[in-house]
PDB file of N, CA and C in Angstrom:
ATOM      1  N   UNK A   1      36.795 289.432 153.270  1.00  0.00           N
ATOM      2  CA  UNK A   1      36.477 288.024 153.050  1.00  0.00           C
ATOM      3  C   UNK A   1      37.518 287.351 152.152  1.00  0.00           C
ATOM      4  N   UNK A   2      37.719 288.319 151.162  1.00  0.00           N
ATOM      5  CA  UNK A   2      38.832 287.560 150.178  1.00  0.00           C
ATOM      6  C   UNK A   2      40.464 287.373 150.743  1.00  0.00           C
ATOM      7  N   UNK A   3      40.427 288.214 151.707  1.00  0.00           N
ATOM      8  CA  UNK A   3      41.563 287.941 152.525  1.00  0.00           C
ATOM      9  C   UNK A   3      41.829 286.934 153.644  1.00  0.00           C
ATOM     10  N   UNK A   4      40.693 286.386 154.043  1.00  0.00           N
ATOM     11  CA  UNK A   4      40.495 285.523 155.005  1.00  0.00           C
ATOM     12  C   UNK A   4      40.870 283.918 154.424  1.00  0.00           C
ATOM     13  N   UNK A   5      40.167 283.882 153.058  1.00  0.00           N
ATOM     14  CA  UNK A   5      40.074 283.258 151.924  1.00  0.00           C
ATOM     15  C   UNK A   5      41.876 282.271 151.212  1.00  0.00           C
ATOM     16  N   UNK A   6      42.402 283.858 151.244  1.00  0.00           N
ATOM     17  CA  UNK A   6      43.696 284.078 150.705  1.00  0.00           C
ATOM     18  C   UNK A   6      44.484 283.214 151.877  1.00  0.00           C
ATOM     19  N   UNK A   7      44.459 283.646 152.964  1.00  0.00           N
ATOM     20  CA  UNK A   7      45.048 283.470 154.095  1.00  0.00           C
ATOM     21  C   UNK A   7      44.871 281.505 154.649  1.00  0.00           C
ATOM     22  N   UNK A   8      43.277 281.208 154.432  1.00  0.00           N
ATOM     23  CA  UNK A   8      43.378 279.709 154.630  1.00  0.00           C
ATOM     24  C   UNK A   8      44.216 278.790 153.490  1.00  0.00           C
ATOM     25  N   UNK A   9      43.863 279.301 152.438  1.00  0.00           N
ATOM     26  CA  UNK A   9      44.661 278.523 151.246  1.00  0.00           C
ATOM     27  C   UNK A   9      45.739 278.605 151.249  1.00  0.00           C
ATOM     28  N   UNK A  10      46.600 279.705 151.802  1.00  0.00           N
ATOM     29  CA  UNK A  10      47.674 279.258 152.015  1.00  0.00           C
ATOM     30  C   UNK A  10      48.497 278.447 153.202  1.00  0.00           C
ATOM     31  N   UNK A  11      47.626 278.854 154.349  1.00  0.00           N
ATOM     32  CA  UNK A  11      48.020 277.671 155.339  1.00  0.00           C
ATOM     33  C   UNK A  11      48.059 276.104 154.762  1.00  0.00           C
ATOM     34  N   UNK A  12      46.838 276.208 154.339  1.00  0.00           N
ATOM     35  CA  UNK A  12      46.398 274.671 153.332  1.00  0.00           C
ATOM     36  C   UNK A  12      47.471 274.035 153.243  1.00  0.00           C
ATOM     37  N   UNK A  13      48.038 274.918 152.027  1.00  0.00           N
ATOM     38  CA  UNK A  13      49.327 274.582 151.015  1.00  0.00           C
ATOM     39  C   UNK A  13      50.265 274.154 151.570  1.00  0.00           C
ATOM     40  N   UNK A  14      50.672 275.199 153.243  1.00  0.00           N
ATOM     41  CA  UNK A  14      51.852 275.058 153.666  1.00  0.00           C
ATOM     42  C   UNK A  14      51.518 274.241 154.445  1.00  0.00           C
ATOM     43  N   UNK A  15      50.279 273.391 155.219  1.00  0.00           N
ATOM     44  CA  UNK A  15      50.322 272.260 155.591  1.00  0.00           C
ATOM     45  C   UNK A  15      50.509 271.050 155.080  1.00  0.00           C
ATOM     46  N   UNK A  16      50.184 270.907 153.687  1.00  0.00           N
ATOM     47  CA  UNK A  16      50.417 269.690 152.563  1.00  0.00           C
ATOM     48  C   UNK A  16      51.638 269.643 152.624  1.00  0.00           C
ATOM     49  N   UNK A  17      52.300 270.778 152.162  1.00  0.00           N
ATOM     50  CA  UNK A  17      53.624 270.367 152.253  1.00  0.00           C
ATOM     51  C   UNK A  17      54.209 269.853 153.226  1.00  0.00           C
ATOM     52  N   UNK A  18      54.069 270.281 154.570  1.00  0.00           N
ATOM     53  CA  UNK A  18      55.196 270.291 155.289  1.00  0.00           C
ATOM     54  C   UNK A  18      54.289 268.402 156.059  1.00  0.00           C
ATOM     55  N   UNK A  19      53.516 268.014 155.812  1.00  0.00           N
ATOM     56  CA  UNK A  19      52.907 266.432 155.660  1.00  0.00           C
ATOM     57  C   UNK A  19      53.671 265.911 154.794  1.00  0.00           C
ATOM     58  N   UNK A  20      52.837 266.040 154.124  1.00  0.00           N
ATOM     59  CA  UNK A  20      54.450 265.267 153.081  1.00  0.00           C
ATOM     60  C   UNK A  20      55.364 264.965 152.776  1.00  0.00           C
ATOM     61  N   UNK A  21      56.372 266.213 153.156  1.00  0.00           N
ATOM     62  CA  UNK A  21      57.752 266.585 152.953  1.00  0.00           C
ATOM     63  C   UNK A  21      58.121 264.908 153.655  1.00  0.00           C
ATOM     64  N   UNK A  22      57.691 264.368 154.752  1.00  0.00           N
ATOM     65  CA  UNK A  22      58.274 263.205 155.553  1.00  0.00           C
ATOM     66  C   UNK A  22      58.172 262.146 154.650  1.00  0.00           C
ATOM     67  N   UNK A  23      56.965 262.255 153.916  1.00  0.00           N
ATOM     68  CA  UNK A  23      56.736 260.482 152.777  1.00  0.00           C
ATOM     69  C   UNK A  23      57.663 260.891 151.806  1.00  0.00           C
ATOM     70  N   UNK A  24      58.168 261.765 151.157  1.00  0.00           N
ATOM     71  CA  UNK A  24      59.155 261.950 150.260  1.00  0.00           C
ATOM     72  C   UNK A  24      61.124 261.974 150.515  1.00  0.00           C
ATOM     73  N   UNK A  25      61.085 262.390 151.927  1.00  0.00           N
ATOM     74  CA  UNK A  25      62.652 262.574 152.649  1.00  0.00           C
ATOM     75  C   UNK A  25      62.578 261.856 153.374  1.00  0.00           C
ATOM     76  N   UNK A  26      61.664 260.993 153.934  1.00  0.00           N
ATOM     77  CA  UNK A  26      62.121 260.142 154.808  1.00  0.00           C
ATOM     78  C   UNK A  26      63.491 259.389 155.256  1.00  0.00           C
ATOM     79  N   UNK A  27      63.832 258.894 155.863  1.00  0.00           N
ATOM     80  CA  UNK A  27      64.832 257.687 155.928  1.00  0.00           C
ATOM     81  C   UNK A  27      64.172 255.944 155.511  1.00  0.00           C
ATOM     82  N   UNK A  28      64.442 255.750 154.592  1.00  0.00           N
ATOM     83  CA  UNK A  28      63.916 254.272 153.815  1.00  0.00           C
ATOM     84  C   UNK A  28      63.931 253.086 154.640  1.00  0.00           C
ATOM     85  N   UNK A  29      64.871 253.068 155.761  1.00  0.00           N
ATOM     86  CA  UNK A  29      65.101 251.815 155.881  1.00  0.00           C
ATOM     87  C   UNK A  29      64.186 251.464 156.930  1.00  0.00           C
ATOM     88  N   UNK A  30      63.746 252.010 157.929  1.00  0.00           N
ATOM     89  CA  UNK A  30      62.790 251.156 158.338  1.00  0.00           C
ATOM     90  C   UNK A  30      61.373 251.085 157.558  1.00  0.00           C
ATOM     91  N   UNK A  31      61.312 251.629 156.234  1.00  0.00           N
ATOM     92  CA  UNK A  31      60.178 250.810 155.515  1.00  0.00           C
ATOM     93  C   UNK A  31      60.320 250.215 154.910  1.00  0.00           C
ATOM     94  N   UNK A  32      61.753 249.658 154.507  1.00  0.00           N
ATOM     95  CA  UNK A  32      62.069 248.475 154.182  1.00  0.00           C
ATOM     96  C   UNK A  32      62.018 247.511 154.873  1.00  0.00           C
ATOM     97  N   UNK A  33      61.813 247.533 155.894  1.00  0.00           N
ATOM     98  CA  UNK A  33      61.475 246.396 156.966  1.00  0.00           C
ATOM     99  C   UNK A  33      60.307 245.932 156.652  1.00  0.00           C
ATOM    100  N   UNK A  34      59.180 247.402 156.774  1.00  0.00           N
ATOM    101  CA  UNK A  34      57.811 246.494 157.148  1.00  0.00           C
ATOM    102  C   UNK A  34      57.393 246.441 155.450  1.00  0.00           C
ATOM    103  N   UNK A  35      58.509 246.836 154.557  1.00  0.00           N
ATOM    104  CA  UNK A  35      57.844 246.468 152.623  1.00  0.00           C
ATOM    105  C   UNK A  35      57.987 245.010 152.958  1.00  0.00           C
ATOM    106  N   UNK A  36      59.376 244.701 153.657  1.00  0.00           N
ATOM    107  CA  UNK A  36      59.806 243.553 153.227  1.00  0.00           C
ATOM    108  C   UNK A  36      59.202 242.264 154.014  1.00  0.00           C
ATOM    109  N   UNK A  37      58.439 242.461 155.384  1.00  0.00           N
ATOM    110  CA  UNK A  37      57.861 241.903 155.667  1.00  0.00           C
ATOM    111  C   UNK A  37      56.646 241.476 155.285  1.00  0.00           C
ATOM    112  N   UNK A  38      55.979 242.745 154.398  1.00  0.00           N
ATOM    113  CA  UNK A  38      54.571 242.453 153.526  1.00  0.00           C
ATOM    114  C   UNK A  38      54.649 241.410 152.729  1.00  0.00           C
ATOM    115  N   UNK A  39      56.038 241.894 151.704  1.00  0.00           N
ATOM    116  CA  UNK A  39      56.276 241.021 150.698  1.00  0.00           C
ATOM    117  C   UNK A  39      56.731 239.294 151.254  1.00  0.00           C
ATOM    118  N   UNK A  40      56.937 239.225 151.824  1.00  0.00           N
ATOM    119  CA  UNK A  40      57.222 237.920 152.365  1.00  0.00           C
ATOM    120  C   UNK A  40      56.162 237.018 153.013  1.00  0.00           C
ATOM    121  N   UNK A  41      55.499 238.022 153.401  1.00  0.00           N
ATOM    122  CA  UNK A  41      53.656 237.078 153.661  1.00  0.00           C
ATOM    123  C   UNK A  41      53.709 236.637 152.499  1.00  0.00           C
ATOM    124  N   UNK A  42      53.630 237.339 151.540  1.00  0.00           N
ATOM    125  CA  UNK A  42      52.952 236.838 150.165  1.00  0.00           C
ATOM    126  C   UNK A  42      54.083 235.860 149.236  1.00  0.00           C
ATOM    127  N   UNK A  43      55.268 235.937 149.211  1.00  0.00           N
ATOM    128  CA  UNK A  43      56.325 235.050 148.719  1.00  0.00           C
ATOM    129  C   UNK A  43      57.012 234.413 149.470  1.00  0.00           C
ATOM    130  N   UNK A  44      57.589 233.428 149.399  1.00  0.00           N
ATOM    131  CA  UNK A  44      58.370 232.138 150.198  1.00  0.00           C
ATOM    132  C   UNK A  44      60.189 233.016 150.481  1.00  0.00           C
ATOM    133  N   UNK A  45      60.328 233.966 151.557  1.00  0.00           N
ATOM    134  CA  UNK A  45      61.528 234.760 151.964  1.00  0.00           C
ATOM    135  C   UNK A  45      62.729 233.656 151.782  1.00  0.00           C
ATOM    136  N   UNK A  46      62.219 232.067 151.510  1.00  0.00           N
ATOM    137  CA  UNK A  46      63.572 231.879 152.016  1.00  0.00           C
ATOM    138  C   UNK A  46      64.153 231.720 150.161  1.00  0.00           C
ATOM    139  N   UNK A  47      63.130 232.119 149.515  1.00  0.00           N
ATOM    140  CA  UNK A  47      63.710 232.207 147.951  1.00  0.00           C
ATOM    141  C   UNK A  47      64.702 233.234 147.842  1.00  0.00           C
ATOM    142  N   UNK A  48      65.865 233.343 146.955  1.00  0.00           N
ATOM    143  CA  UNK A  48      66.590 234.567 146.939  1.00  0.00           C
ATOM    144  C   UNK A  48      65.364 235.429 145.924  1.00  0.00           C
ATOM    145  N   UNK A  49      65.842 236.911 147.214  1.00  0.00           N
ATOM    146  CA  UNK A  49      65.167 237.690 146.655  1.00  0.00           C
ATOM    147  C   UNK A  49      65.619 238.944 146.952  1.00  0.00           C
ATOM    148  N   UNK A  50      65.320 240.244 146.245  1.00  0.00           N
ATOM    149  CA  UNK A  50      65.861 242.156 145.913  1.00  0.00           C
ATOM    150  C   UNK A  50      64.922 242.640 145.817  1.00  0.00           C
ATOM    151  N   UNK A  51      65.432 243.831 146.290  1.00  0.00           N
ATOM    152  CA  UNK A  51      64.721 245.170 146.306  1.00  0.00           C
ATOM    153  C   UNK A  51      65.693 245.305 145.045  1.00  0.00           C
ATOM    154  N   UNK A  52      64.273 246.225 144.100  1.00  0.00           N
ATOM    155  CA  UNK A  52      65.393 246.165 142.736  1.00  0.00           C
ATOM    156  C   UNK A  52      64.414 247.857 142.291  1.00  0.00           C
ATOM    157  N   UNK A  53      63.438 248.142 142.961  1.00  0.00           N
ATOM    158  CA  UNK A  53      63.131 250.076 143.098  1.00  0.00           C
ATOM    159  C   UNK A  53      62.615 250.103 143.480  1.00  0.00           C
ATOM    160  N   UNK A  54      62.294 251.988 144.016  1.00  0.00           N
ATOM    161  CA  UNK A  54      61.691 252.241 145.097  1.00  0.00           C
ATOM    162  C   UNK A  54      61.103 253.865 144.208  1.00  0.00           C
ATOM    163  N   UNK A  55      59.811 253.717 144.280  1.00  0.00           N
ATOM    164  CA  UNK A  55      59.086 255.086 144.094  1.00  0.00           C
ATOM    165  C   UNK A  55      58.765 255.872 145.176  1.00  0.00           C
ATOM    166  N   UNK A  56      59.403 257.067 145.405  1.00  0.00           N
ATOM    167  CA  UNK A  56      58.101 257.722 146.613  1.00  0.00           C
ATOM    168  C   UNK A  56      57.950 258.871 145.730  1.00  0.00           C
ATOM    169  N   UNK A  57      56.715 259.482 146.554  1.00  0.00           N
ATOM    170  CA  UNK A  57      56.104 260.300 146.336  1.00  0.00           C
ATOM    171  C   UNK A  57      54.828 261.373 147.362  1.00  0.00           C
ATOM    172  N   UNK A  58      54.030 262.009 147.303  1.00  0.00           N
ATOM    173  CA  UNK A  58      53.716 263.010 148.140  1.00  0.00           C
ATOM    174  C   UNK A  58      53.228 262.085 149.517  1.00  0.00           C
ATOM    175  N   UNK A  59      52.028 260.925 148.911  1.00  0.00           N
ATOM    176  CA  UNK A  59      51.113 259.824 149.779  1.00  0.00           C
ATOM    177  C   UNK A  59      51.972 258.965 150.211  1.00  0.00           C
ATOM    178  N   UNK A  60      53.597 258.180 149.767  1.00  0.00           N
ATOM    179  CA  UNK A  60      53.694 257.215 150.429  1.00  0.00           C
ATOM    180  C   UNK A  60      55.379 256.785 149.267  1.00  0.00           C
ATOM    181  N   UNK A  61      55.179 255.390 149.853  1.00  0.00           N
ATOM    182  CA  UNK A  61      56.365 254.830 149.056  1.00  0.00           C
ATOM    183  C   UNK A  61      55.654 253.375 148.024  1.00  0.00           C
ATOM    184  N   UNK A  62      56.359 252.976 146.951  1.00  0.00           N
ATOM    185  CA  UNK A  62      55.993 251.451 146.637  1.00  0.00           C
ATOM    186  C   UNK A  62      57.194 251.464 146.435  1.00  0.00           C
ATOM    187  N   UNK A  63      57.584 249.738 146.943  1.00  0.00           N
ATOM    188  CA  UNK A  63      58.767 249.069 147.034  1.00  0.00           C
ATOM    189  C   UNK A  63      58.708 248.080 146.161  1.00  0.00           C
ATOM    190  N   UNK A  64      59.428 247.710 145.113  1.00  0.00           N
ATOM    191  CA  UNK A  64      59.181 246.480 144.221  1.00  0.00           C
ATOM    192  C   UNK A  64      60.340 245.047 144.485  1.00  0.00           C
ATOM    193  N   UNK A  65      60.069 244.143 145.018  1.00  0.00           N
ATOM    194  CA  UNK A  65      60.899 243.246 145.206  1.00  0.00           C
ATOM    195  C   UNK A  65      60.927 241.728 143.873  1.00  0.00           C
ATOM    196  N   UNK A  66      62.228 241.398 143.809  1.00  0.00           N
ATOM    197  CA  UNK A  66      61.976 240.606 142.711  1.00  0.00           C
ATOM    198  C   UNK A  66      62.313 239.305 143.671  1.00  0.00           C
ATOM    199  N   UNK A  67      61.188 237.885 143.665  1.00  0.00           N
ATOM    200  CA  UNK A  67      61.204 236.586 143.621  1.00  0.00           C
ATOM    201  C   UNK A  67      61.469 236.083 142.620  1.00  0.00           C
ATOM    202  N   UNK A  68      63.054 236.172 142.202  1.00  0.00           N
ATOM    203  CA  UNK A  68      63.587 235.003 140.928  1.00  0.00           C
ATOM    204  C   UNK A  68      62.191 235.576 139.780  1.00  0.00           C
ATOM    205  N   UNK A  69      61.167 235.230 139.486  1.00  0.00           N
ATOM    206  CA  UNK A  69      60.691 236.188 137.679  1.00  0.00           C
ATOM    207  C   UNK A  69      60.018 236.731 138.480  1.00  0.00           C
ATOM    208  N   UNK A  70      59.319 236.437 139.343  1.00  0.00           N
ATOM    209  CA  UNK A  70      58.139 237.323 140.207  1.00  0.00           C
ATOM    210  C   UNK A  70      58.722 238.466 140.998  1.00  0.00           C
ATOM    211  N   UNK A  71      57.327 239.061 140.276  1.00  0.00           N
ATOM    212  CA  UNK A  71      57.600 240.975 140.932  1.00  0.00           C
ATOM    213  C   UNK A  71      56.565 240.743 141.954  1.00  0.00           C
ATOM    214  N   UNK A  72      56.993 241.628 143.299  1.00  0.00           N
ATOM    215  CA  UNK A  72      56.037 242.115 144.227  1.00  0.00           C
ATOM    216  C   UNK A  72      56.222 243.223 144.409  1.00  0.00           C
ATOM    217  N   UNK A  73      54.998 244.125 144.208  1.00  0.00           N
ATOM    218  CA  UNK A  73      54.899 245.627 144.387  1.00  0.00           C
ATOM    219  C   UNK A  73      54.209 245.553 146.182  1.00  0.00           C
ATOM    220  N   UNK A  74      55.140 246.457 146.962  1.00  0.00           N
ATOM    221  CA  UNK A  74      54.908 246.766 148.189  1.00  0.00           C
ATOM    222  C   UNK A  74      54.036 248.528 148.595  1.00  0.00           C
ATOM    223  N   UNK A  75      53.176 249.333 148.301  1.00  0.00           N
ATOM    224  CA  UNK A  75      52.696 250.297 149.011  1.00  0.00           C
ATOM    225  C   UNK A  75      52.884 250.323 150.527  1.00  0.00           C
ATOM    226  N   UNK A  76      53.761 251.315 150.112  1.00  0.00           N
ATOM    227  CA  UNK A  76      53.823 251.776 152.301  1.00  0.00           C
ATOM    228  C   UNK A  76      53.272 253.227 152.718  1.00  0.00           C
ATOM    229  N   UNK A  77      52.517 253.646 153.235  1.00  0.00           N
ATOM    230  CA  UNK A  77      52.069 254.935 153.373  1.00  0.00           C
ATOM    231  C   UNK A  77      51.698 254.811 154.770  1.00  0.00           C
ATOM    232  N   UNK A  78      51.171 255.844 155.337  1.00  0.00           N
ATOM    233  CA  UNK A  78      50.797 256.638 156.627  1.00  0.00           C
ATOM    234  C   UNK A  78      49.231 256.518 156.523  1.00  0.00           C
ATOM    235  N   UNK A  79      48.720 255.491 157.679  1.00  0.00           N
ATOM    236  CA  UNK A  79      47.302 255.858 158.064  1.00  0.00           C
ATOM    237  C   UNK A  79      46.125 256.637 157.416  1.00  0.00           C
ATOM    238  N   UNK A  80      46.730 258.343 157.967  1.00  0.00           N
ATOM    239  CA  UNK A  80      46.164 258.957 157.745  1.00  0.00           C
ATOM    240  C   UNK A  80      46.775 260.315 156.722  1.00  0.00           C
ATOM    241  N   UNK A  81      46.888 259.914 156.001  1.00  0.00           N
ATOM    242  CA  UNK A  81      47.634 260.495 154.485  1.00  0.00           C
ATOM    243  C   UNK A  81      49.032 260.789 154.998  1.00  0.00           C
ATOM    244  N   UNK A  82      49.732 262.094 156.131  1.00  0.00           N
ATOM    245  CA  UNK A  82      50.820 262.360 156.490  1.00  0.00           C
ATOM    246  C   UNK A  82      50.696 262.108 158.045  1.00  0.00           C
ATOM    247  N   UNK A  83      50.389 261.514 158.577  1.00  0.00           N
ATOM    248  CA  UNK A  83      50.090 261.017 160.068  1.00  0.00           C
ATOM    249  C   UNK A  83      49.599 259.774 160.224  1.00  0.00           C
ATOM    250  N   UNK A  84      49.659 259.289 161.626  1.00  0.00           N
ATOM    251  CA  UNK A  84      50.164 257.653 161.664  1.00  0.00           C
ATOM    252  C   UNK A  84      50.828 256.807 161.873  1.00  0.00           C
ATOM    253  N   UNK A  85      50.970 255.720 162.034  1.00  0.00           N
ATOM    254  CA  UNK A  85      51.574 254.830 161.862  1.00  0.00           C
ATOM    255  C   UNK A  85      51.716 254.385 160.376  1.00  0.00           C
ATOM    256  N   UNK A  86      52.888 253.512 160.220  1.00  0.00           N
ATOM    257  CA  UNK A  86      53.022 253.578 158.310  1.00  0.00           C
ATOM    258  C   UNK A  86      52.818 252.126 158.305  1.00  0.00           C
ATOM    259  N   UNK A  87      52.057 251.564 157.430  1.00  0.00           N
ATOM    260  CA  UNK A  87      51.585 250.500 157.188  1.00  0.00           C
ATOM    261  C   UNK A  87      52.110 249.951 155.483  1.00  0.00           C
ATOM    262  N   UNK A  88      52.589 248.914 155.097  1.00  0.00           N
ATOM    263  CA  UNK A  88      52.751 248.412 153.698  1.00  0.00           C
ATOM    264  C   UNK A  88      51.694 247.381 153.573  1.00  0.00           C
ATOM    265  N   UNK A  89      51.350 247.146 152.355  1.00  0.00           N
ATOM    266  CA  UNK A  89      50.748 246.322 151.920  1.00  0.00           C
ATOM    267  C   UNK A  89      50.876 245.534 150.701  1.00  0.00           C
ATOM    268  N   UNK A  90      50.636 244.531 150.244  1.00  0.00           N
ATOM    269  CA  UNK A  90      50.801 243.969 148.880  1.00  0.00           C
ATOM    270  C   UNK A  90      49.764 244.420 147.908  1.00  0.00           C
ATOM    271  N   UNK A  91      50.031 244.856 146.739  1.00  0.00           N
ATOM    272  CA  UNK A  91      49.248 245.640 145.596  1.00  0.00           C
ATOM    273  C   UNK A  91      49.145 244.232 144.485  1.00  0.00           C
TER     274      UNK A  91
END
């Protein structure tokens, strides 16, 4: 039993990872598209405006864009934690 045990937890593990591994190595730029399209619902695009950082991590990315003093924080992640379609949103 304790081997059976042993044996799921590590599949577990090596499934988290290898989910993830994509929200962390990804290639950025097409979620810079749909950050930057979030962020632009919510701010006037034709203001000058930057991507000025970018966090990722295991769940996803946040993109922070600056409108002249205004910050917009962008969350982009996957549906369904590492699967999906990747969706951003304004935070």
């Amino acid at each position: 039993m304790g081997r059976i045990i042993s044996i799921i937890f590590t599949l577990g593990c090596l499934g988290f990872a290898a989910m993830t591994y994509d929200n962390v190595y990804t290639d950025v730029e097409p979620i810079k598209v749909l950050a930057e399209g979030a962020a632009c619902a919510k701010e006037d695009c034709k203001k000058p405006h930057a991507l000025f950082q970018i966090d990722r991590n295991f769940r996803g990315q946040t993109l922070f864009y600056r409108f002249g003093s205004d910050v917009v924080n962008v969350d982009c992640a996957r549906q369904w934690f590492a699967v999906g379609d990747r969706h951003c949103r304004v935070m």
